[in-house]
C-alpha atoms as a PDB file:
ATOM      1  CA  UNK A   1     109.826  87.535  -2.962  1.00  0.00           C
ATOM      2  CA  UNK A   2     107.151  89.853  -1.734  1.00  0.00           C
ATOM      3  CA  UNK A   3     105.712  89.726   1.428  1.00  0.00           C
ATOM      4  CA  UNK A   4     102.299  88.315   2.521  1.00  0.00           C
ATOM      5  CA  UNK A   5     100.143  90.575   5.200  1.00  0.00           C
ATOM      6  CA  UNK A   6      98.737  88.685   8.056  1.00  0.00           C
ATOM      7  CA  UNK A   7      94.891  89.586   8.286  1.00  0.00           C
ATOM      8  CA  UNK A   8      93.533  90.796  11.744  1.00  0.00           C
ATOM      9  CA  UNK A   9      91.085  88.670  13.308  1.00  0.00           C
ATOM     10  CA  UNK A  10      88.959  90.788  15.039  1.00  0.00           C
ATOM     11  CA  UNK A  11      87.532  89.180  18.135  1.00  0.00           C
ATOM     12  CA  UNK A  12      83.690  89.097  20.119  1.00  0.00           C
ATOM     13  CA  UNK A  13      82.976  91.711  22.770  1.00  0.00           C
ATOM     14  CA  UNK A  14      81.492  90.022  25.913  1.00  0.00           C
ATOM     15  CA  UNK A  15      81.305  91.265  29.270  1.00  0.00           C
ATOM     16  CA  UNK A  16      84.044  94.429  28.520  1.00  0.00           C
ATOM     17  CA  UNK A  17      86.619  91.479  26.990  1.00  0.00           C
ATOM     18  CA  UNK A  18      87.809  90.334  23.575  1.00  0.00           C
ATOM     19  CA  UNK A  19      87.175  86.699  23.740  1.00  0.00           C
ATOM     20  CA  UNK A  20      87.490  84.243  20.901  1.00  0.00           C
ATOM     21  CA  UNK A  21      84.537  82.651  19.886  1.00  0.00           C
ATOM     22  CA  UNK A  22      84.356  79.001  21.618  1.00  0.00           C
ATOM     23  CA  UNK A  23      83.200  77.590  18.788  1.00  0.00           C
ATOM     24  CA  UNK A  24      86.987  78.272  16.582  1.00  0.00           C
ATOM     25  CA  UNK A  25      85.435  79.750  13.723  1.00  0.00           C
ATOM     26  CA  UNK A  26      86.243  82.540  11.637  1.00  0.00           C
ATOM     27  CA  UNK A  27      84.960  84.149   8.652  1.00  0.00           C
ATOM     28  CA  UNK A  28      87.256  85.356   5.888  1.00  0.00           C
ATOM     29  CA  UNK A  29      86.501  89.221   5.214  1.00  0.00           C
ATOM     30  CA  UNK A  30      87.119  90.073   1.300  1.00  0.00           C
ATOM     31  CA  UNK A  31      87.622  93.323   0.310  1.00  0.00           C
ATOM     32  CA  UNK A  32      86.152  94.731  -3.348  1.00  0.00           C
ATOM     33  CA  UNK A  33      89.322  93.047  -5.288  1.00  0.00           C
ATOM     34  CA  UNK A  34      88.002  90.002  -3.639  1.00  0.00           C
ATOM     35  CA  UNK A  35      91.496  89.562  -1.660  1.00  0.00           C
ATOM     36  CA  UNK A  36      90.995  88.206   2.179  1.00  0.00           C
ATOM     37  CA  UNK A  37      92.061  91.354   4.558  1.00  0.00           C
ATOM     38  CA  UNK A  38      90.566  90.094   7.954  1.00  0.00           C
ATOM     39  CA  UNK A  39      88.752  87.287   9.722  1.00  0.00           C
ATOM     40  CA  UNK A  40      86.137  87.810  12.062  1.00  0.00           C
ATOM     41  CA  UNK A  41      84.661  85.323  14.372  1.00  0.00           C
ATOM     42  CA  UNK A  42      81.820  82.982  13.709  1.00  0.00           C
ATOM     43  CA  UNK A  43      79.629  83.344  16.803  1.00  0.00           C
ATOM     44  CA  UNK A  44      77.784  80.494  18.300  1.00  0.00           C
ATOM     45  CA  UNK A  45      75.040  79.544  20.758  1.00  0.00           C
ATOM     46  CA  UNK A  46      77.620  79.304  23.569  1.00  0.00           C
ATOM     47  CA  UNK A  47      78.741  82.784  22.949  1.00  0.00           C
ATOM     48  CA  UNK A  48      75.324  84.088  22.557  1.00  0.00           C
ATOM     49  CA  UNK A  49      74.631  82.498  26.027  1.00  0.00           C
ATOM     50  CA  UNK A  50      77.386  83.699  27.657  1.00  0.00           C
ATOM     51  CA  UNK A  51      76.653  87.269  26.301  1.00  0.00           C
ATOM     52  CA  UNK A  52      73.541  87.142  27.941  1.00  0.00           C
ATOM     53  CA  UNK A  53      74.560  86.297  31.272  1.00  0.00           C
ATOM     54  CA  UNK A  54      77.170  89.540  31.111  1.00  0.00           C
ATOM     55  CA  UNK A  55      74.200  91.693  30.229  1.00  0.00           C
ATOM     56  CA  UNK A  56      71.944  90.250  32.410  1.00  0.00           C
ATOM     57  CA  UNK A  57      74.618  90.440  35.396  1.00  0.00           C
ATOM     58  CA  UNK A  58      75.635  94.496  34.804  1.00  0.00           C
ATOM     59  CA  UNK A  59      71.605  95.117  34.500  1.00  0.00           C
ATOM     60  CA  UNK A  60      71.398  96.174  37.973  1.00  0.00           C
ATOM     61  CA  UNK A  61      73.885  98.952  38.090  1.00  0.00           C
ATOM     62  CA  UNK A  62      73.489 100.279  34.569  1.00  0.00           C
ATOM     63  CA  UNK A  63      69.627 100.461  35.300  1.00  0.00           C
ATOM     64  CA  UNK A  64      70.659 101.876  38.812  1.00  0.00           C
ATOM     65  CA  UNK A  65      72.418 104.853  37.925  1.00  0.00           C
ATOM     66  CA  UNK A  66      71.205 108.355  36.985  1.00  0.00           C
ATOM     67  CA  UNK A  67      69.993 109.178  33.508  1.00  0.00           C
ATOM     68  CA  UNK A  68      72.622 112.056  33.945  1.00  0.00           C
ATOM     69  CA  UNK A  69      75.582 109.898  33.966  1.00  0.00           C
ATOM     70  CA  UNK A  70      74.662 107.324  31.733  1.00  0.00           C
ATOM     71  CA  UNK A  71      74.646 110.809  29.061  1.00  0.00           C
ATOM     72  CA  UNK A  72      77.824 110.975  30.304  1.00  0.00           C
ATOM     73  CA  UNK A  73      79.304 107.940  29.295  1.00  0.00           C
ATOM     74  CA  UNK A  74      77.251 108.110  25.793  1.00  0.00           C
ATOM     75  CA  UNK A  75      78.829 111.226  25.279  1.00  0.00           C
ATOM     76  CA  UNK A  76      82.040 109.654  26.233  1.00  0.00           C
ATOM     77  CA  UNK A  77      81.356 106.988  23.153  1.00  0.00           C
ATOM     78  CA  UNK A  78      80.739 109.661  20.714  1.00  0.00           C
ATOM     79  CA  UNK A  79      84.079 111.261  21.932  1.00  0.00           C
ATOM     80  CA  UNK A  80      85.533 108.093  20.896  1.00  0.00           C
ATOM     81  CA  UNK A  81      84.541 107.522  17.666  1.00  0.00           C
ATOM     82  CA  UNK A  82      84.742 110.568  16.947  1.00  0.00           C
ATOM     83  CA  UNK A  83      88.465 110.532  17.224  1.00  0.00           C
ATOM     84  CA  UNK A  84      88.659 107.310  15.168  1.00  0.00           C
ATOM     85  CA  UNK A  85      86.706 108.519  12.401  1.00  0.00           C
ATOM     86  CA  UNK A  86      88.913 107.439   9.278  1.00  0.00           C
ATOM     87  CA  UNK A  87      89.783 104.721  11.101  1.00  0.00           C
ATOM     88  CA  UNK A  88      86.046 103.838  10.384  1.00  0.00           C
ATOM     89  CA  UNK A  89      85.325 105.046   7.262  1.00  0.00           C
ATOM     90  CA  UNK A  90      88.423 102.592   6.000  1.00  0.00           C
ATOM     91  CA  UNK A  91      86.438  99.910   7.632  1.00  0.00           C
ATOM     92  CA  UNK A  92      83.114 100.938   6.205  1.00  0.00           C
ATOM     93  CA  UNK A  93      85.125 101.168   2.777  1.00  0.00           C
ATOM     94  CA  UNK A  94      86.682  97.584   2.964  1.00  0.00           C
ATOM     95  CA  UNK A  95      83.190  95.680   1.968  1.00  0.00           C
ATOM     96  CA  UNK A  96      80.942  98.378   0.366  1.00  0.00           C
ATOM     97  CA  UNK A  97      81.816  99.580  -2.653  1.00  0.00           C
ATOM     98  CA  UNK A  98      80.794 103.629  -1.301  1.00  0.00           C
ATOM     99  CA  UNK A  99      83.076 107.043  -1.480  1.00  0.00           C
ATOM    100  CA  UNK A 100      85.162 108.286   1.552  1.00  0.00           C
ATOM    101  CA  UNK A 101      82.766 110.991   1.543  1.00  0.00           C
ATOM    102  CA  UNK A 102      79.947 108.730   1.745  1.00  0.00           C
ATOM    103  CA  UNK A 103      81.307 106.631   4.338  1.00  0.00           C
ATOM    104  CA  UNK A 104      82.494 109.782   6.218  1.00  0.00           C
ATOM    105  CA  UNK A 105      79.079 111.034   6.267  1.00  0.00           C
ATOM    106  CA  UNK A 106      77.857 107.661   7.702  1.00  0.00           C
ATOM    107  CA  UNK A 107      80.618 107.910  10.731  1.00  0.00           C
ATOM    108  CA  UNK A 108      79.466 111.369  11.395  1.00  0.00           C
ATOM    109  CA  UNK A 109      75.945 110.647  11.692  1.00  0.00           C
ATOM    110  CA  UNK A 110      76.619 107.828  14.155  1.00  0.00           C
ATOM    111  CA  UNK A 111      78.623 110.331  16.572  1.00  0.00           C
ATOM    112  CA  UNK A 112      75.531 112.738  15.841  1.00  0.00           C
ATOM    113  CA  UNK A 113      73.244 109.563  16.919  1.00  0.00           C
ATOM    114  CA  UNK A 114      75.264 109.188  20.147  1.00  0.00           C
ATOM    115  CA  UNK A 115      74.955 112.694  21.210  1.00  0.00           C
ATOM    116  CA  UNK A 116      71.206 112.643  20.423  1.00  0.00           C
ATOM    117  CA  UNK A 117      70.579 109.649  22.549  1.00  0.00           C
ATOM    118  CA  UNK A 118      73.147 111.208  25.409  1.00  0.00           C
ATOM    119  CA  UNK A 119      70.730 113.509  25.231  1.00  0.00           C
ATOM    120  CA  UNK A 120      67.727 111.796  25.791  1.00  0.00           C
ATOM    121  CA  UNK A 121      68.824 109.750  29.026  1.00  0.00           C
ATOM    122  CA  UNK A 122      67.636 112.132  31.106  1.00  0.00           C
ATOM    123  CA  UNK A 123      64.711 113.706  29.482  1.00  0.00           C
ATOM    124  CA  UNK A 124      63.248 110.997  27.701  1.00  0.00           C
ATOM    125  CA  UNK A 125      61.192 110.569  30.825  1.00  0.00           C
ATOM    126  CA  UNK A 126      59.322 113.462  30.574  1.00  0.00           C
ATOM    127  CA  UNK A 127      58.232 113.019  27.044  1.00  0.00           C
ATOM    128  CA  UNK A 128      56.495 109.643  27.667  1.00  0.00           C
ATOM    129  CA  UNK A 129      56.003 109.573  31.334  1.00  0.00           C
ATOM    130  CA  UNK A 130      53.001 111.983  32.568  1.00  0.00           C
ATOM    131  CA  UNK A 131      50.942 112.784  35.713  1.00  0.00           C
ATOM    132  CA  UNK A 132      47.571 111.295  35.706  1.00  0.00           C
ATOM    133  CA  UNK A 133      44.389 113.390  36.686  1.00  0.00           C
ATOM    134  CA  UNK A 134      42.397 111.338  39.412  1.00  0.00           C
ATOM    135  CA  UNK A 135      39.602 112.518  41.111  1.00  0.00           C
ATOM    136  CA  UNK A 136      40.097 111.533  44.458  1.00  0.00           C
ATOM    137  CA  UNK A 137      43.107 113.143  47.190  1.00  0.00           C
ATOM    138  CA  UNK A 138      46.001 111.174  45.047  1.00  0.00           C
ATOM    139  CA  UNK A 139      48.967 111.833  43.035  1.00  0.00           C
ATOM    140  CA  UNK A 140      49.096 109.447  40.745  1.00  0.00           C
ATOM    141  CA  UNK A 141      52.400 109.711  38.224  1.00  0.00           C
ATOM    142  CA  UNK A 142      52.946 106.961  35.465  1.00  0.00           C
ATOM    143  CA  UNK A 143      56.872 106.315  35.084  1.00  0.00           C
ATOM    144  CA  UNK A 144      59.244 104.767  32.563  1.00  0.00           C
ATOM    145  CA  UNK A 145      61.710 101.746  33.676  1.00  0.00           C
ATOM    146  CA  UNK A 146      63.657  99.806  31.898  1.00  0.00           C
ATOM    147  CA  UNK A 147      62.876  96.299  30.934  1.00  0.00           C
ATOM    148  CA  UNK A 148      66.041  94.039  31.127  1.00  0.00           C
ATOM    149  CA  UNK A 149      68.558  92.281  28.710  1.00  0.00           C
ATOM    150  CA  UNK A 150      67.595  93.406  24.878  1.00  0.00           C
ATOM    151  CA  UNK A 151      69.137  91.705  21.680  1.00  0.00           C
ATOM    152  CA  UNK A 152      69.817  94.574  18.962  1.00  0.00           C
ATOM    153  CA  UNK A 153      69.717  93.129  15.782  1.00  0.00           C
ATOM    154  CA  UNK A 154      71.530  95.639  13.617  1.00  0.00           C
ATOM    155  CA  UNK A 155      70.915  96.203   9.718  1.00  0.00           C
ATOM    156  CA  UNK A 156      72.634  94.919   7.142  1.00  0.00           C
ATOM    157  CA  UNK A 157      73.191  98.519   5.658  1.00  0.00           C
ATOM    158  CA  UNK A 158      74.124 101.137   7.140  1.00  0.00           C
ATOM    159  CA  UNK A 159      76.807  99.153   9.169  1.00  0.00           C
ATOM    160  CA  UNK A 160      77.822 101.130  11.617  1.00  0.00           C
ATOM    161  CA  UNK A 161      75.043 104.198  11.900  1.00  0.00           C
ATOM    162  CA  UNK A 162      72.461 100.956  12.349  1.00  0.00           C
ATOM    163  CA  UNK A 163      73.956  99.335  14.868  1.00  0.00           C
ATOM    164  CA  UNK A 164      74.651 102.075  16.757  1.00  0.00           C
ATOM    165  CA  UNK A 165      70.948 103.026  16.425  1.00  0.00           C
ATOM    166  CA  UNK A 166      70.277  99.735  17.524  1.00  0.00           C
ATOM    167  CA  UNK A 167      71.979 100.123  20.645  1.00  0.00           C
ATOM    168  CA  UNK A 168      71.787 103.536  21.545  1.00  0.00           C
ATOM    169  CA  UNK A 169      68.201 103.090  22.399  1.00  0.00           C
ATOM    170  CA  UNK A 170      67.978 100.586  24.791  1.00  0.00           C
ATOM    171  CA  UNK A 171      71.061 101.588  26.737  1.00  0.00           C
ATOM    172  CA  UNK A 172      70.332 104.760  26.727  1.00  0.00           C
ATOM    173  CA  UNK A 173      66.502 103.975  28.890  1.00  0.00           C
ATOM    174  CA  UNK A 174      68.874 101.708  31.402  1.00  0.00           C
ATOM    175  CA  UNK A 175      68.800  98.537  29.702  1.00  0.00           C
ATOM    176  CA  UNK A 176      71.483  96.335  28.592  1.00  0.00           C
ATOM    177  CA  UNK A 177      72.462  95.209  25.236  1.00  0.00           C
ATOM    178  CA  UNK A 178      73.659  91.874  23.192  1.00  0.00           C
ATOM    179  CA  UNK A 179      74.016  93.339  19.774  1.00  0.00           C
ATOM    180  CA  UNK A 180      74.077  91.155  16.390  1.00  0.00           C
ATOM    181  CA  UNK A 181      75.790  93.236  13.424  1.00  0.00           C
ATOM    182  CA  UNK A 182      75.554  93.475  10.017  1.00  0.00           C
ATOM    183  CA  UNK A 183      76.446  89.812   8.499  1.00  0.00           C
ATOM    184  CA  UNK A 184      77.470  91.384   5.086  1.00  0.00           C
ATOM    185  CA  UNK A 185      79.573  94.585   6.649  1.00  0.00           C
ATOM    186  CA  UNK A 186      80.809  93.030  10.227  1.00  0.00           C
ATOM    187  CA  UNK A 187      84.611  94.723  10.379  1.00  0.00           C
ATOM    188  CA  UNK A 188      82.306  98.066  12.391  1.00  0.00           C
ATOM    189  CA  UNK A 189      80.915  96.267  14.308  1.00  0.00           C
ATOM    190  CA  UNK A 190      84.183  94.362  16.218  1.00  0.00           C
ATOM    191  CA  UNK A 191      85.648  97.692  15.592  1.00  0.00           C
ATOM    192  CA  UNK A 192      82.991  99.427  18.165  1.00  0.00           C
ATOM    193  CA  UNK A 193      83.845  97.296  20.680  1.00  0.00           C
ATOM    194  CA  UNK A 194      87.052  99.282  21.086  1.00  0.00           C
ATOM    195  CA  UNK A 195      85.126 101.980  21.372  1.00  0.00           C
ATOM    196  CA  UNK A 196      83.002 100.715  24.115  1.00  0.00           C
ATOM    197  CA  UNK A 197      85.996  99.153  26.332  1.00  0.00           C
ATOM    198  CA  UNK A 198      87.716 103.051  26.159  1.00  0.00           C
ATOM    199  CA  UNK A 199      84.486 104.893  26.831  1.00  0.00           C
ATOM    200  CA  UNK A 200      83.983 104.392  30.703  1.00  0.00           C
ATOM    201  CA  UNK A 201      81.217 101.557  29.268  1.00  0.00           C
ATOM    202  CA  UNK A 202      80.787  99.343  32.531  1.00  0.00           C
ATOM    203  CA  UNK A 203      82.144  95.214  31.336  1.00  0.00           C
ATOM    204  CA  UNK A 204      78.448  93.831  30.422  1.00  0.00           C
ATOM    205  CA  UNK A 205      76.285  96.677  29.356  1.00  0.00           C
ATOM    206  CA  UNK A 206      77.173  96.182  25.659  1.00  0.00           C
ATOM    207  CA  UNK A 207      78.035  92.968  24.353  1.00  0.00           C
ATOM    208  CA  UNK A 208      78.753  92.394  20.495  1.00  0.00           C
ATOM    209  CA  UNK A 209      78.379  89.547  18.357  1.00  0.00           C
ATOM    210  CA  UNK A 210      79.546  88.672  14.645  1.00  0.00           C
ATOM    211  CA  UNK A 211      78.141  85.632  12.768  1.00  0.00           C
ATOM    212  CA  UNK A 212      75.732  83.979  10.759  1.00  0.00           C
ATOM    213  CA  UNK A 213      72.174  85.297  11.388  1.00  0.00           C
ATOM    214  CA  UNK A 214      70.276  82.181  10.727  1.00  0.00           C
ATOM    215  CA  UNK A 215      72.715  80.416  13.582  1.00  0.00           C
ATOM    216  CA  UNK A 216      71.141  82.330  15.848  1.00  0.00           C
ATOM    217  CA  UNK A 217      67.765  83.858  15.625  1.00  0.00           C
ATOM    218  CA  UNK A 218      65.604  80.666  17.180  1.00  0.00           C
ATOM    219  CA  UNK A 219      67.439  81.043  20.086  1.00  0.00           C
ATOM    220  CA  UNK A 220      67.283  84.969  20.642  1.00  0.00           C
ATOM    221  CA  UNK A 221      63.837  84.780  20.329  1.00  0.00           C
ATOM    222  CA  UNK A 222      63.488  81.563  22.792  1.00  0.00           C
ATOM    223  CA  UNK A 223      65.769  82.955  25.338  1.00  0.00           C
ATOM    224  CA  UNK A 224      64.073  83.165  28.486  1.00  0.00           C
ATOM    225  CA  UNK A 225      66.690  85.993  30.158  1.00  0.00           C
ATOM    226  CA  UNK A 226      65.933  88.510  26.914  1.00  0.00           C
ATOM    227  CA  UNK A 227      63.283  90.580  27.664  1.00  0.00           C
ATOM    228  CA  UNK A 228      62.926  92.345  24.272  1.00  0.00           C
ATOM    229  CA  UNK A 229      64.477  92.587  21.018  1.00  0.00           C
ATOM    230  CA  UNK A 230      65.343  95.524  18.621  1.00  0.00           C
ATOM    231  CA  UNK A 231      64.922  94.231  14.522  1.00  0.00           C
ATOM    232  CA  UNK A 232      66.343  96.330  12.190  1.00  0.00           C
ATOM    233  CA  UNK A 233      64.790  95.975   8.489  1.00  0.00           C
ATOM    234  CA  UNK A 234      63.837  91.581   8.532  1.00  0.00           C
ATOM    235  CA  UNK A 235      62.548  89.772   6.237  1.00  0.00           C
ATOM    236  CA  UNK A 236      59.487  88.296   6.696  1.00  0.00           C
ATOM    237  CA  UNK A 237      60.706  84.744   7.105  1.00  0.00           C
ATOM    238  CA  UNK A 238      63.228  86.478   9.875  1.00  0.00           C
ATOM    239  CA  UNK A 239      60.054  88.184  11.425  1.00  0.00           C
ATOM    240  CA  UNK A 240      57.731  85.533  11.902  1.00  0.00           C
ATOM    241  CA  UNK A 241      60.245  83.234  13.564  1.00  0.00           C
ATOM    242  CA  UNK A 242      61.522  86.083  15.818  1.00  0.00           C
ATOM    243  CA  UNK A 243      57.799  86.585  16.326  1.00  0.00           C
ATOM    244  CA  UNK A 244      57.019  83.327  17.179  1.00  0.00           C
ATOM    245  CA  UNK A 245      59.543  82.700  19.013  1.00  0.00           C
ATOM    246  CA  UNK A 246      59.374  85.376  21.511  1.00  0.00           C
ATOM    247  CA  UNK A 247      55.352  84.548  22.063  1.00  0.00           C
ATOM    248  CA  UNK A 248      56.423  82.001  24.878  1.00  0.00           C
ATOM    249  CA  UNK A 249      58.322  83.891  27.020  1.00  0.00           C
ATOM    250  CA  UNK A 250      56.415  87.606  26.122  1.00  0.00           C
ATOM    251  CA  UNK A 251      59.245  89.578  24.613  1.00  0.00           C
ATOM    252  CA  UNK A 252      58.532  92.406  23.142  1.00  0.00           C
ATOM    253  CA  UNK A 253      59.427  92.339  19.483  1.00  0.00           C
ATOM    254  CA  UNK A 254      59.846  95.835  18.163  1.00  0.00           C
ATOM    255  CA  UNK A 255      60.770  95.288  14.195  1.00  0.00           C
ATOM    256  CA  UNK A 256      61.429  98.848  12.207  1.00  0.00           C
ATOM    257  CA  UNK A 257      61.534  98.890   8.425  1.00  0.00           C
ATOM    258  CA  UNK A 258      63.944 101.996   7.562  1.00  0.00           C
ATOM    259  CA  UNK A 259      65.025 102.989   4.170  1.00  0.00           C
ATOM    260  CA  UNK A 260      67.940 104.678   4.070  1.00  0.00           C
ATOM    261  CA  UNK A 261      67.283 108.267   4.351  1.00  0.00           C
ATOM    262  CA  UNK A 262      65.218 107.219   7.671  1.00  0.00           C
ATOM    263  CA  UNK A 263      68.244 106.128   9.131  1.00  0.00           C
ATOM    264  CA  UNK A 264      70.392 109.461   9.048  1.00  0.00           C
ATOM    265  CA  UNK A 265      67.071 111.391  10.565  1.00  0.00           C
ATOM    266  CA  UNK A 266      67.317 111.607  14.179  1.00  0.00           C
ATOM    267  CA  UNK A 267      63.379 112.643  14.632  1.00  0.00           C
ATOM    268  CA  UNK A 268      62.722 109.025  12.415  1.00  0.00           C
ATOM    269  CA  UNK A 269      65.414 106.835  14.325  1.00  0.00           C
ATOM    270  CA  UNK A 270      66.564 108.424  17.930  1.00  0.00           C
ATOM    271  CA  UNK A 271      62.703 110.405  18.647  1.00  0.00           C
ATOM    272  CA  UNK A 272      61.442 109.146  22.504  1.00  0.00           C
ATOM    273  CA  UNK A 273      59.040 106.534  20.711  1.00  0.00           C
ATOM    274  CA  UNK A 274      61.792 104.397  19.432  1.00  0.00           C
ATOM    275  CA  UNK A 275      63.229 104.479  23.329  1.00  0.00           C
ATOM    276  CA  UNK A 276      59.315 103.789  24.151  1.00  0.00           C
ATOM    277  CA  UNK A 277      59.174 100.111  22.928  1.00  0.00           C
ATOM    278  CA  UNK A 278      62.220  99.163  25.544  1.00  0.00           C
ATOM    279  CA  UNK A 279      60.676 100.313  28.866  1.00  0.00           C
ATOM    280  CA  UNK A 280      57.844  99.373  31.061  1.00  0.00           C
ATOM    281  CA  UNK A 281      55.656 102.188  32.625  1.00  0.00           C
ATOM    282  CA  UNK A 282      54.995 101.970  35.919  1.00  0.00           C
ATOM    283  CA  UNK A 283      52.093 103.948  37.776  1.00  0.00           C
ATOM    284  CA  UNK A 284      52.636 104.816  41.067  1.00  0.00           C
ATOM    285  CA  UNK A 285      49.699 106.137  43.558  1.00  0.00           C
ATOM    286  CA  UNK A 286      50.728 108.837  46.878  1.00  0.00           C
ATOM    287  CA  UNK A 287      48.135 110.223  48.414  1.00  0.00           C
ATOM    288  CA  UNK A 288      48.043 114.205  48.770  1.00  0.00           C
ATOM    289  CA  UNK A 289      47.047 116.793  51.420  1.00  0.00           C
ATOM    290  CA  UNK A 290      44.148 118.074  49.638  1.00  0.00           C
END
């Protein structure tokens, strides 16, 4: 008699744990032979709710600390996954019908992503802050801060290098994160989270969701506590009620449209102006001695 394999069910990421999902559903991952390998959980409202509480409770310290050390532990991410690579590329393999080299390429690009936006947490500043000529005895300096809880609504394709674009530039500006993965290609994204809880991430900053897109969207967008959302590549039924949605409580809805060459170019994806749409500028007035 042969044996039969017991399929991993890979769990939610909320507030640095692996919880269930409270509503008891799963959703059977098949592989290209159509066979059931793993199960991943069917997120619901509750567990969209509670993710946003986690964020919106580690807000405060992530925001708090230096743009130097929050490279740090970005850099610490890309350590991680870089040490798992195959372990990802397998995963990338299971539901897309792509090469190992192709879905080798796609892991190394998201390392490359995380030290590009490592690099930006401290420098980012410069680019789209500035110093404002006044004519009067003033300094007057306008300053980027971040804006709160953002939802990252990751691609469908690529898996992994889009939802780590996703999140990379929010987090990396001081915000915190409740990221949506791919629907089609989910096994990277409860994957990550392993990456996050070894990578000196504090419990809240990311949080990680698998599930059924239409489930959810009405109430990202109507979710007082999110102050802006991150849409990878919607359709236009998506965008409009995302849209709509957000126009009560005023978040910011920044939707990008990348093909796939755009998303493996750092200067397209991980440039300053796609950290831009997740801060607020502040101007701030001293007077001088002249």
């Amino acid at each position: 008699m042969s044996r039969l394999t017991v399929p991993k069910t890979y769990k939610l990421y909320i507030g640095g744990k692996f919880p269930r999902t409270e509503s008891g559903r799963s959703i059977a991952i098949e592989n290209q032979k159509s066979e059931i390998v793993a199960h991943i959980c069917h997120g619901s409202r509750k567990d969209f709710r509670n993710a946003v509480e986690s964020a919106h409770k580690a807000f405060d310290s992530w925001s708090g600390i230096t743009g130097y050390l929050r490279g740090q532990i970005l850099y610490r991410m890309a350590e991680m996954l870089e040490g798992r690579k195959e372990e990802f590329a397998a995963a990338i393999q299971v539901t897309q019908p792509v090469t190992n080299a192709v879905a080798r390429k796609e892991v190394d690009a998201s390392v490359d992503r995380l030290v590009t936006f490592a690099g930006w947490t401290d420098k980012y500043q410069q680019v789209i802050g500035c110093a404002n000529p006044v004519a009067g005895s003033y300094y007057n300096f306008t300053i980027p801060q971040p804006q709160g809880v953002v939802v990252a609504i990751a691609p469908q394709s690529p898996s992994l290098l889009g939802l780590i674009t996703c999140i990379g530039a929010p987090i990396c500006s001081g915000n915190t994160v409740v990221a949506l993965g791919s629907e089609v290609h989910p096994i990277t994204t409860a994957i990550f989270g392993e990456v996050c809880q070894t990578s000196d991430v504090p419990a809240g900053v990311i949080n990680l969701l698998t599930g059924k897109n239409k489930e959810l969207l009405e109430h990202i967008a109507t979710h007082r506590q999110v102050a802006g959302l991150y849409v990878a590549n919607p359709t236009k039924k998506n965008r409009t009620l995302l849209e709509e949605g957000s126009a009560d409580s005023m978040k910011r809805v920044h939707c990008v449209a990348f093909d796939e060459s755009d998303w493996y170019d750092n200067a397209v994806t991980a440039s300053p102006w796609e950290i831009e749409p997740f801060v607020e500028m502040k101007t701030i007035w001293h007077p001088s001695a002249c």
